[in-house]
C-alpha atoms as a PDB file:
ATOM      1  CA  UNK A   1       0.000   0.000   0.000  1.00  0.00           C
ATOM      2  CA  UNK A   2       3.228   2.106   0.946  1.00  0.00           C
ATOM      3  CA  UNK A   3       3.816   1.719  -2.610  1.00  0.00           C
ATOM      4  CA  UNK A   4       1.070   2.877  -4.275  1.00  0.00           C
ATOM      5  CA  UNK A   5      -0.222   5.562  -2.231  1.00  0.00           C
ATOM      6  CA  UNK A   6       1.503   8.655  -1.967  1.00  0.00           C
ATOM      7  CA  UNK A   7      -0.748   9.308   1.226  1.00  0.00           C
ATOM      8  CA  UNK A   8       1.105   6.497   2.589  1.00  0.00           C
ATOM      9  CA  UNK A   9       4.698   7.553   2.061  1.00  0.00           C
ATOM     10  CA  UNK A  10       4.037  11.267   3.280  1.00  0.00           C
ATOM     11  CA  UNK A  11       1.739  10.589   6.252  1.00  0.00           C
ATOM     12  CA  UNK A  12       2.043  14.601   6.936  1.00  0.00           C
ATOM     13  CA  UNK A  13       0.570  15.112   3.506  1.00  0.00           C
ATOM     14  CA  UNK A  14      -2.694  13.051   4.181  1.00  0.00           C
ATOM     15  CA  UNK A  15      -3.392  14.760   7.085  1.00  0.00           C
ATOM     16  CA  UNK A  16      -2.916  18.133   5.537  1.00  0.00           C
ATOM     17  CA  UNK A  17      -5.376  16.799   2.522  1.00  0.00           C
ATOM     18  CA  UNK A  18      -8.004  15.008   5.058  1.00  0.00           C
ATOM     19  CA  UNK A  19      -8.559  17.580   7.779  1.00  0.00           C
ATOM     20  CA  UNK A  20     -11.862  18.400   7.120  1.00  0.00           C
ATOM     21  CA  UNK A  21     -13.444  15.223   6.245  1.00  0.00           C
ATOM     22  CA  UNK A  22     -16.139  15.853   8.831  1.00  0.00           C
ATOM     23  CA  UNK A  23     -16.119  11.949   9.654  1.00  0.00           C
ATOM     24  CA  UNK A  24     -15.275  12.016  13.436  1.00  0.00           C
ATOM     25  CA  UNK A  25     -18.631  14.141  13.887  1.00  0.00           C
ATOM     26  CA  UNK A  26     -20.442  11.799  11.528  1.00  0.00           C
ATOM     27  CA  UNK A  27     -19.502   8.978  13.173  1.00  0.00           C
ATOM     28  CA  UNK A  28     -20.312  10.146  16.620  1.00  0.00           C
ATOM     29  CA  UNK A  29     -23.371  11.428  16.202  1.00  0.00           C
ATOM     30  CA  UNK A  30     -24.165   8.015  14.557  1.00  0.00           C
ATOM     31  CA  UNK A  31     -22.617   6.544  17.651  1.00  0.00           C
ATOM     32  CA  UNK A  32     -24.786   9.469  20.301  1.00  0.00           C
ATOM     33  CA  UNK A  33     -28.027   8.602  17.720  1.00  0.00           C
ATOM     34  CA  UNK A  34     -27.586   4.473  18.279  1.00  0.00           C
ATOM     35  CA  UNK A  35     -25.463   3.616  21.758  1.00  0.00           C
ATOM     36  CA  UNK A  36     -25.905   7.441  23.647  1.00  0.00           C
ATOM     37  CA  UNK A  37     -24.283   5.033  26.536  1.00  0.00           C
ATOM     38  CA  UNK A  38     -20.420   4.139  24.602  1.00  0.00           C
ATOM     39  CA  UNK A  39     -17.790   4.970  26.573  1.00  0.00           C
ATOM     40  CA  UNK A  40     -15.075   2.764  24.859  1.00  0.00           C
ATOM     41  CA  UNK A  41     -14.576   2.794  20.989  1.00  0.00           C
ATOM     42  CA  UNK A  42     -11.995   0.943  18.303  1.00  0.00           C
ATOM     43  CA  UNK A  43     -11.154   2.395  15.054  1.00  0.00           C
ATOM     44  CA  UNK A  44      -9.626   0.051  12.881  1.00  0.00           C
ATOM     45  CA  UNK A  45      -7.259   1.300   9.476  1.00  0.00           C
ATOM     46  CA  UNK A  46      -6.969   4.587  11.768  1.00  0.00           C
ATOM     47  CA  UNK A  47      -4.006   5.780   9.796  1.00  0.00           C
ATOM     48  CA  UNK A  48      -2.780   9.229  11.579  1.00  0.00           C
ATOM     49  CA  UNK A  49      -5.271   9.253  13.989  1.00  0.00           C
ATOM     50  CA  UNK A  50      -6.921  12.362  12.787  1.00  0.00           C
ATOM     51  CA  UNK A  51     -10.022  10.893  13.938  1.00  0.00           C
ATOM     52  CA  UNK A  52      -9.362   8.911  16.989  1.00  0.00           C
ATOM     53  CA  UNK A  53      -8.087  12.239  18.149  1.00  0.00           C
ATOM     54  CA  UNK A  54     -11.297  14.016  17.396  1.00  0.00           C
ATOM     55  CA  UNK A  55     -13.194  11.088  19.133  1.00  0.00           C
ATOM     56  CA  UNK A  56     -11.224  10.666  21.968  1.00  0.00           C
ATOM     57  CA  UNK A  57     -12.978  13.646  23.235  1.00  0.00           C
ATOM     58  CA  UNK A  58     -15.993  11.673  23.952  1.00  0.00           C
ATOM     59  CA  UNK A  59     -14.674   8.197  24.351  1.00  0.00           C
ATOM     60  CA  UNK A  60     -11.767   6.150  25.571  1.00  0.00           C
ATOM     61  CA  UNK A  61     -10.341   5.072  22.139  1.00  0.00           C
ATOM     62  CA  UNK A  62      -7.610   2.899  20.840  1.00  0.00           C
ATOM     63  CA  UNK A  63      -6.545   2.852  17.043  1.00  0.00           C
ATOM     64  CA  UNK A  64      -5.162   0.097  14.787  1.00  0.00           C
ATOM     65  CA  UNK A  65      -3.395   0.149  11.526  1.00  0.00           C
ATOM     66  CA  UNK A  66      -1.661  -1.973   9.397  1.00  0.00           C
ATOM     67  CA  UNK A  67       1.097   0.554   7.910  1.00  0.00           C
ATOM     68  CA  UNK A  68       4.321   1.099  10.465  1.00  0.00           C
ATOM     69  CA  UNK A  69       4.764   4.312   9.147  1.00  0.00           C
ATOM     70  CA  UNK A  70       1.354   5.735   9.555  1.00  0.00           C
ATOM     71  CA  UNK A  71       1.479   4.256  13.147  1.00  0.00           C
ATOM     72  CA  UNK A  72       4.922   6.239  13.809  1.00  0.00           C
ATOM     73  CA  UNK A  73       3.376   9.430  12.581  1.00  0.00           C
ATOM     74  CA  UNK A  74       0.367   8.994  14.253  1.00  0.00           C
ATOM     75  CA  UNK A  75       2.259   8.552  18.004  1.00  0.00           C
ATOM     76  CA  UNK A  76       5.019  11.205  17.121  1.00  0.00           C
ATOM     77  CA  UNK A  77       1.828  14.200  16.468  1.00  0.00           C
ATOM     78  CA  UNK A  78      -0.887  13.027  18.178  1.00  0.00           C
ATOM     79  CA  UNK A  79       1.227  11.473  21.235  1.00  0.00           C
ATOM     80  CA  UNK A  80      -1.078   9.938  24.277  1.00  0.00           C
ATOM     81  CA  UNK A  81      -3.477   8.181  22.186  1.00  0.00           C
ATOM     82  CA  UNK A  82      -3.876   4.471  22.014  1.00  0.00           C
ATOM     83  CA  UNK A  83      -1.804   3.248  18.379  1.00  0.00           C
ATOM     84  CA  UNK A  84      -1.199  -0.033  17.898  1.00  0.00           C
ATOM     85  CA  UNK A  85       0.297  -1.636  14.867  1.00  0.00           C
ATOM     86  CA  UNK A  86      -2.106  -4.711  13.358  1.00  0.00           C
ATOM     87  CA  UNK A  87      -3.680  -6.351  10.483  1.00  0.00           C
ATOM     88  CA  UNK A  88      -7.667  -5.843  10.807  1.00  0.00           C
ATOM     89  CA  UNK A  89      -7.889  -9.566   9.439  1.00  0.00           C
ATOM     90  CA  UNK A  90      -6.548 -10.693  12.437  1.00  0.00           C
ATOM     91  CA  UNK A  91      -5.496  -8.641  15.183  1.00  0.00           C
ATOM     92  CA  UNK A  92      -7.147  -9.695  18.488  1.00  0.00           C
ATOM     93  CA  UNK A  93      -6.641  -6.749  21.311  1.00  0.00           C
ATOM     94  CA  UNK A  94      -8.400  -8.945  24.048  1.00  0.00           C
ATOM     95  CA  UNK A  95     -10.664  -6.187  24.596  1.00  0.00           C
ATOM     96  CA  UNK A  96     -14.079  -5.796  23.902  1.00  0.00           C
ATOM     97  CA  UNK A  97     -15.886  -2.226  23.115  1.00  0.00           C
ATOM     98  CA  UNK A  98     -18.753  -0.270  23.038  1.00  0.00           C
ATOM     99  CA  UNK A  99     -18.248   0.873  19.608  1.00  0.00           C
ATOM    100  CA  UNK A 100     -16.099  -0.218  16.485  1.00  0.00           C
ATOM    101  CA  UNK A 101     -15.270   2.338  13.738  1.00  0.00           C
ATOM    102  CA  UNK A 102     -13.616   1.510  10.164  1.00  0.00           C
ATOM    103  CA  UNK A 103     -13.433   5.029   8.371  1.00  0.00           C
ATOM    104  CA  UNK A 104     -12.043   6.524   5.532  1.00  0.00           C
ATOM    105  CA  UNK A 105     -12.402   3.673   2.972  1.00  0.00           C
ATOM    106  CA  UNK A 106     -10.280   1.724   5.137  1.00  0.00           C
ATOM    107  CA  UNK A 107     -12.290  -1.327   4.624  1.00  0.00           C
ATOM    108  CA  UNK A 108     -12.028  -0.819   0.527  1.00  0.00           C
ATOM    109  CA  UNK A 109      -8.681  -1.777   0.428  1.00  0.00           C
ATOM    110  CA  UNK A 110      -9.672  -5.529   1.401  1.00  0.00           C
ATOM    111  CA  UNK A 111     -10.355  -6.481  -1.785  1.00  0.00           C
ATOM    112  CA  UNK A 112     -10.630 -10.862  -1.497  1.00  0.00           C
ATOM    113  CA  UNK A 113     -14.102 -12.111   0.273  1.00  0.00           C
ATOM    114  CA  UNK A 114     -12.859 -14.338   2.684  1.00  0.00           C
ATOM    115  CA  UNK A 115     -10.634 -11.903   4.120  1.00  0.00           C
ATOM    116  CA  UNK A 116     -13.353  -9.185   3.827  1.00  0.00           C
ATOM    117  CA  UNK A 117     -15.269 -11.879   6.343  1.00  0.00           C
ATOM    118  CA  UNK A 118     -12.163 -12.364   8.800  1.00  0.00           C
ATOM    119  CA  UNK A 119     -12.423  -8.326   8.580  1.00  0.00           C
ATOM    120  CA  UNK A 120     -16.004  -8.549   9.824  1.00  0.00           C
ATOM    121  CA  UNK A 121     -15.097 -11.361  12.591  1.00  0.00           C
ATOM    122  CA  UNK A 122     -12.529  -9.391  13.977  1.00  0.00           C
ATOM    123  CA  UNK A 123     -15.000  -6.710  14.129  1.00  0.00           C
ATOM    124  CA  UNK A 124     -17.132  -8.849  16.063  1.00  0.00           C
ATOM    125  CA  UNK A 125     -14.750 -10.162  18.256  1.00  0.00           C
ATOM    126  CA  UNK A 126     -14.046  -6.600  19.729  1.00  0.00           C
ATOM    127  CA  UNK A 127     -17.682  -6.279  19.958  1.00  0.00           C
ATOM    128  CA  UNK A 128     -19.317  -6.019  23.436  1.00  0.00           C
ATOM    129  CA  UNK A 129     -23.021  -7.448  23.242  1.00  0.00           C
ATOM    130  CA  UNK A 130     -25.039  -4.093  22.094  1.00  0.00           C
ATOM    131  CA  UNK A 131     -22.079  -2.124  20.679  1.00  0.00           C
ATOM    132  CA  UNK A 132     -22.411  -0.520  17.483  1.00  0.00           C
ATOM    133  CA  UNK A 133     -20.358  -1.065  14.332  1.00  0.00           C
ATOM    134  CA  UNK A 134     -19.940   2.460  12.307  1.00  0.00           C
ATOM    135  CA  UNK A 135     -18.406   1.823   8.554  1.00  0.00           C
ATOM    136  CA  UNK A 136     -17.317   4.348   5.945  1.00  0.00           C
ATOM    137  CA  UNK A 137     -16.813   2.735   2.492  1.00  0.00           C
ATOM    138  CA  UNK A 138     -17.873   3.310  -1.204  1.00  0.00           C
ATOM    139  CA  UNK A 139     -20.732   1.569  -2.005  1.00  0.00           C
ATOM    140  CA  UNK A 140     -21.095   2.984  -5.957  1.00  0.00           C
ATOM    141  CA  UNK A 141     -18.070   2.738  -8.281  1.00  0.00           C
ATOM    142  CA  UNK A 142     -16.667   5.964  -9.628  1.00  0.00           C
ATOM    143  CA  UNK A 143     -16.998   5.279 -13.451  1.00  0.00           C
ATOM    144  CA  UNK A 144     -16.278   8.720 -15.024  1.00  0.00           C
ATOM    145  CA  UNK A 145     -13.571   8.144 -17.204  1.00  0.00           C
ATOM    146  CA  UNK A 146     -13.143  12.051 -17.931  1.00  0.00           C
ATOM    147  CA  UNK A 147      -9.393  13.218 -16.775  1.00  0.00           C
ATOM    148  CA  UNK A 148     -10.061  15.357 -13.635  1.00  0.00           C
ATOM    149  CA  UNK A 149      -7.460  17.755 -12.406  1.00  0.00           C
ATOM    150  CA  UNK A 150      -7.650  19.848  -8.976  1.00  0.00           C
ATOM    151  CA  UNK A 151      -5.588  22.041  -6.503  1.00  0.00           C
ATOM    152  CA  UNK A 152      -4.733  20.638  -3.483  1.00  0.00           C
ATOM    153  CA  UNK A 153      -3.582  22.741  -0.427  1.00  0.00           C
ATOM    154  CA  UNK A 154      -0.414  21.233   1.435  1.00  0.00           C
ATOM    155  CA  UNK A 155       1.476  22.704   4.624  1.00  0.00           C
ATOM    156  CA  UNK A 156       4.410  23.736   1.940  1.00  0.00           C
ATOM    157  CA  UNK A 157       1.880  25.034  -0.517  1.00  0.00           C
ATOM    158  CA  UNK A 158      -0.426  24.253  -3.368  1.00  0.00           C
ATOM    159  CA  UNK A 159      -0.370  20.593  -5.283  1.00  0.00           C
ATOM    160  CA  UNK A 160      -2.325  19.823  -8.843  1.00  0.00           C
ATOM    161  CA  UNK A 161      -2.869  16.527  -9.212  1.00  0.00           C
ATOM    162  CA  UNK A 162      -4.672  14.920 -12.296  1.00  0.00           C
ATOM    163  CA  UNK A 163      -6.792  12.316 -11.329  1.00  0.00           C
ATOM    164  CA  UNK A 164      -8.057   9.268 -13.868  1.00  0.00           C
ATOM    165  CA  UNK A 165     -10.567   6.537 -13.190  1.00  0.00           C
ATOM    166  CA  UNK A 166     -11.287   2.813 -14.212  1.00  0.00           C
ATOM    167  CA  UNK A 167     -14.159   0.685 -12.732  1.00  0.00           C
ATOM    168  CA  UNK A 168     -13.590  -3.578 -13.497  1.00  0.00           C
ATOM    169  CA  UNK A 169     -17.465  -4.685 -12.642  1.00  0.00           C
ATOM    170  CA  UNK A 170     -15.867  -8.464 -12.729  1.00  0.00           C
ATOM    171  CA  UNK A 171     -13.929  -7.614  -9.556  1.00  0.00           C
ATOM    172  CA  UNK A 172     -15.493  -5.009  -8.243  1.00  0.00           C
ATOM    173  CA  UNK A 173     -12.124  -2.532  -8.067  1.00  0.00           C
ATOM    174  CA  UNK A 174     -12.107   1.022  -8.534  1.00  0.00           C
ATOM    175  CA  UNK A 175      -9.122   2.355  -9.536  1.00  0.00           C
ATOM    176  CA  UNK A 176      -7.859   5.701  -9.488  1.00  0.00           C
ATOM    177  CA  UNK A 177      -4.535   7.045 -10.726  1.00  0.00           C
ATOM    178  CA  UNK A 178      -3.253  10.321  -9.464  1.00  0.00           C
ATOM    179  CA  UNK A 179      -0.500  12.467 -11.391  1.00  0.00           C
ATOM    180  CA  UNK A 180       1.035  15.096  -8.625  1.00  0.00           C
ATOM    181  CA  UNK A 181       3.387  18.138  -9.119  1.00  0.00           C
ATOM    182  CA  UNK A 182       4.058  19.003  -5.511  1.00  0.00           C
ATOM    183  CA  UNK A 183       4.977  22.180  -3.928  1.00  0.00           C
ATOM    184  CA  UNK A 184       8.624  21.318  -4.613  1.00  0.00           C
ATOM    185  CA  UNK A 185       8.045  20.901  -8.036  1.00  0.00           C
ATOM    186  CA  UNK A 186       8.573  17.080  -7.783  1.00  0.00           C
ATOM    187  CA  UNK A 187       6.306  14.939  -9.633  1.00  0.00           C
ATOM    188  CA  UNK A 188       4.763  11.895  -8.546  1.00  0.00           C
ATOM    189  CA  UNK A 189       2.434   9.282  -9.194  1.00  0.00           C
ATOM    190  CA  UNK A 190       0.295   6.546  -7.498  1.00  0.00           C
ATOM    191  CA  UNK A 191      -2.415   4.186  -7.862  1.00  0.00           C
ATOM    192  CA  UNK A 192      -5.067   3.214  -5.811  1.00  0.00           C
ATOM    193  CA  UNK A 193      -7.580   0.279  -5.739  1.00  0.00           C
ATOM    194  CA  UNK A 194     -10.594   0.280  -3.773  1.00  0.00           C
ATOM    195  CA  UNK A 195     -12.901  -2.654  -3.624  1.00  0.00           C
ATOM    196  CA  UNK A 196     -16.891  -1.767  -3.855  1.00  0.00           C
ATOM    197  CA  UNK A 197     -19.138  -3.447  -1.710  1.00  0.00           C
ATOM    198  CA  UNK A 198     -22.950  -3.190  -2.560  1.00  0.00           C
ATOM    199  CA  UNK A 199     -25.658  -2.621   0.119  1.00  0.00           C
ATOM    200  CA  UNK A 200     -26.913  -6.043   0.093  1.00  0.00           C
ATOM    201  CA  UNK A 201     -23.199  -7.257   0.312  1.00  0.00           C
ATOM    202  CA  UNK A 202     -22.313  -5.273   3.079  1.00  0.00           C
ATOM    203  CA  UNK A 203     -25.679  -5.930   4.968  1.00  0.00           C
ATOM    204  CA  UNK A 204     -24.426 -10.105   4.261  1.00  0.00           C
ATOM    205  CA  UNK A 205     -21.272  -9.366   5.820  1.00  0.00           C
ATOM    206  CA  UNK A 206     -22.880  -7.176   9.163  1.00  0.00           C
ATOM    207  CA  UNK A 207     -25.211 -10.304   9.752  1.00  0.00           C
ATOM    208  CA  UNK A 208     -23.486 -13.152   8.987  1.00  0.00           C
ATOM    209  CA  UNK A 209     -20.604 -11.467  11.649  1.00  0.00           C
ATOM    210  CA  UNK A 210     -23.694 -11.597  14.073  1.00  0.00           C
ATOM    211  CA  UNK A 211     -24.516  -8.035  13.927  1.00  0.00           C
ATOM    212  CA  UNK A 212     -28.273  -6.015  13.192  1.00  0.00           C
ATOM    213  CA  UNK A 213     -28.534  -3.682  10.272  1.00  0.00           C
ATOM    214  CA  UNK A 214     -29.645  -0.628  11.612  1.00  0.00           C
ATOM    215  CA  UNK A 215     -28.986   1.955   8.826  1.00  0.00           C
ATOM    216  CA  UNK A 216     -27.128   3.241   5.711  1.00  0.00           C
ATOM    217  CA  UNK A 217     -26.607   6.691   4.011  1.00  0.00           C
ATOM    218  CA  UNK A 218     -24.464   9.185   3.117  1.00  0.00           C
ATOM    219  CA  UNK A 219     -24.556  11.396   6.085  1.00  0.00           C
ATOM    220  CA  UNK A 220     -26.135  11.201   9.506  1.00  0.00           C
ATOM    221  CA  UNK A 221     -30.222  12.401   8.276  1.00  0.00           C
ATOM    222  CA  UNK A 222     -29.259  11.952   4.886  1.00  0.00           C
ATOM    223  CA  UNK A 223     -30.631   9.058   2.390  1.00  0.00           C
ATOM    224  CA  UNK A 224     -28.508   6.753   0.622  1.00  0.00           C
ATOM    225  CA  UNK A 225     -27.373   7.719  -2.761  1.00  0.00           C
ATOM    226  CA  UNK A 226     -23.994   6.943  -3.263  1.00  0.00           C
ATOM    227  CA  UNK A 227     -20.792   6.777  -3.543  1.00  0.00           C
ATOM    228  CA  UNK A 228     -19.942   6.651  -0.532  1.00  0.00           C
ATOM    229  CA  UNK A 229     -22.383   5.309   2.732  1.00  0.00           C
ATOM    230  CA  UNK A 230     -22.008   5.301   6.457  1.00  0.00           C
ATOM    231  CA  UNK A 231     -23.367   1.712   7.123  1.00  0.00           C
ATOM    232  CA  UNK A 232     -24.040   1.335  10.842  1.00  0.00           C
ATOM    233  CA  UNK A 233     -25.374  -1.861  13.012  1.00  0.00           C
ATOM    234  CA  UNK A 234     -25.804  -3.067  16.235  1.00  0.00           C
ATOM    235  CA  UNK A 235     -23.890  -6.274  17.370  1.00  0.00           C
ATOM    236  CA  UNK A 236     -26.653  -8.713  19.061  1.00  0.00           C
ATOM    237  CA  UNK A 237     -24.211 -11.946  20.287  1.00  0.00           C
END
């Protein structure tokens, strides 16, 4: 992932182009509208923390990634919070919460179906009976193939990036390639491929992991239309 992200190899650079995502409010007032009683919560593919810092406010929180240098980051800015370094297939914390969090199309970059299941069990395992499940993924492929190009403010300046699209309905993978010309003037270029999960396949997944479909849209109040939902369910085991 290091690799083809350049989020990835400039941690500093994803926070500066993520920092107002809004999705620590969404998420908590999905949390406040569903379990108004969660004091603990578990954010899984938490990458800097940008989040768990926002929610950590409101709840005792510990984050898990898979990336060593998006752990590093995270505990050299945000120091005091609860990173640890894992595999969402199959950590085990031996902890149990009141609310589990997987934000930021975290969960998109599982792209097989058996490990998108050991995804959902190790959801449930960290589930306490009644705890709520809170998932940010794209649930509509991007299939625009029209060349897009942007401005992006960074901490050193302005970035353009040019950013190209391809949708594979066989495996369900959107992929998007992004042409940068930094601040610096250096160029740079990355691909990333997100898997699409369809409502009905991500309602399968929440409730064959033992959980209760309790709602899915774009925004807390909002209905579902795509691309991206907030799916959220309550864990009943």
């Amino acid at each position: 992932m290091e690799a083809t992200n350049l989020f990835y190899r400039n941690p500093a650079l994803y926070d500066a182009v993520q920092a107002d995502t809004g999705s620590a409010a969404a998420c908590q007032a999905l949390i406040e509208r569903h379990h108004p009683d969660a004091t603990t919560l578990v954010d899984f593919g938490c990458g800097t923390a940008r989040d768990i810092e926002a929610l950590a406010k409101r709840y005792d929180t510990t984050g898990v990634d898979l990336q060593p240098q998006m752990v590093e980051y995270a505990h050299r800015v945000r120091p005091g919070l609860d990173i640890r370094e894992g595999d969402m297939r199959t950590v085990r914390l031996g902890e149990r919460m009141d609310a589990i969090t997987c934000l930021g199309n975290s969960l998109a970059y599982v792209h097989d179906n058996d490990d998108i299941s050991r995804v959902f069990e190790t959801f449930a395992s960290h589930a306490n009976t009644g705890a709520v499940l809170v998932l940010c993924s794209p649930v509509w492929p991007i299939t625009q193939t029209v060349t897009s190009q942007s401005t992006v403010r960074t901490a050193d300046g302005p970035a353009q990036v040019t950013i190209r699209h391809e949708w594979d309905l066989r495996t369900q993978i959107n992929t998007m390639h992004r042409d940068w010309t930094l601040p610096s003037g250096e160029r740079a270029h990355d691909t990333i491929r997100r898997r699409v999960l369809f409502p009905r396949e991500l309602e399968h997944y929440v409730t064959t992991a033992g959980f209760q479909l309790l709602d899915m849209a774009d925004d807390p109040g909002r209905e579902l239309a795509g691309p991206v939902a907030y799916t959220v369910a309550k864990h009943t085991r």
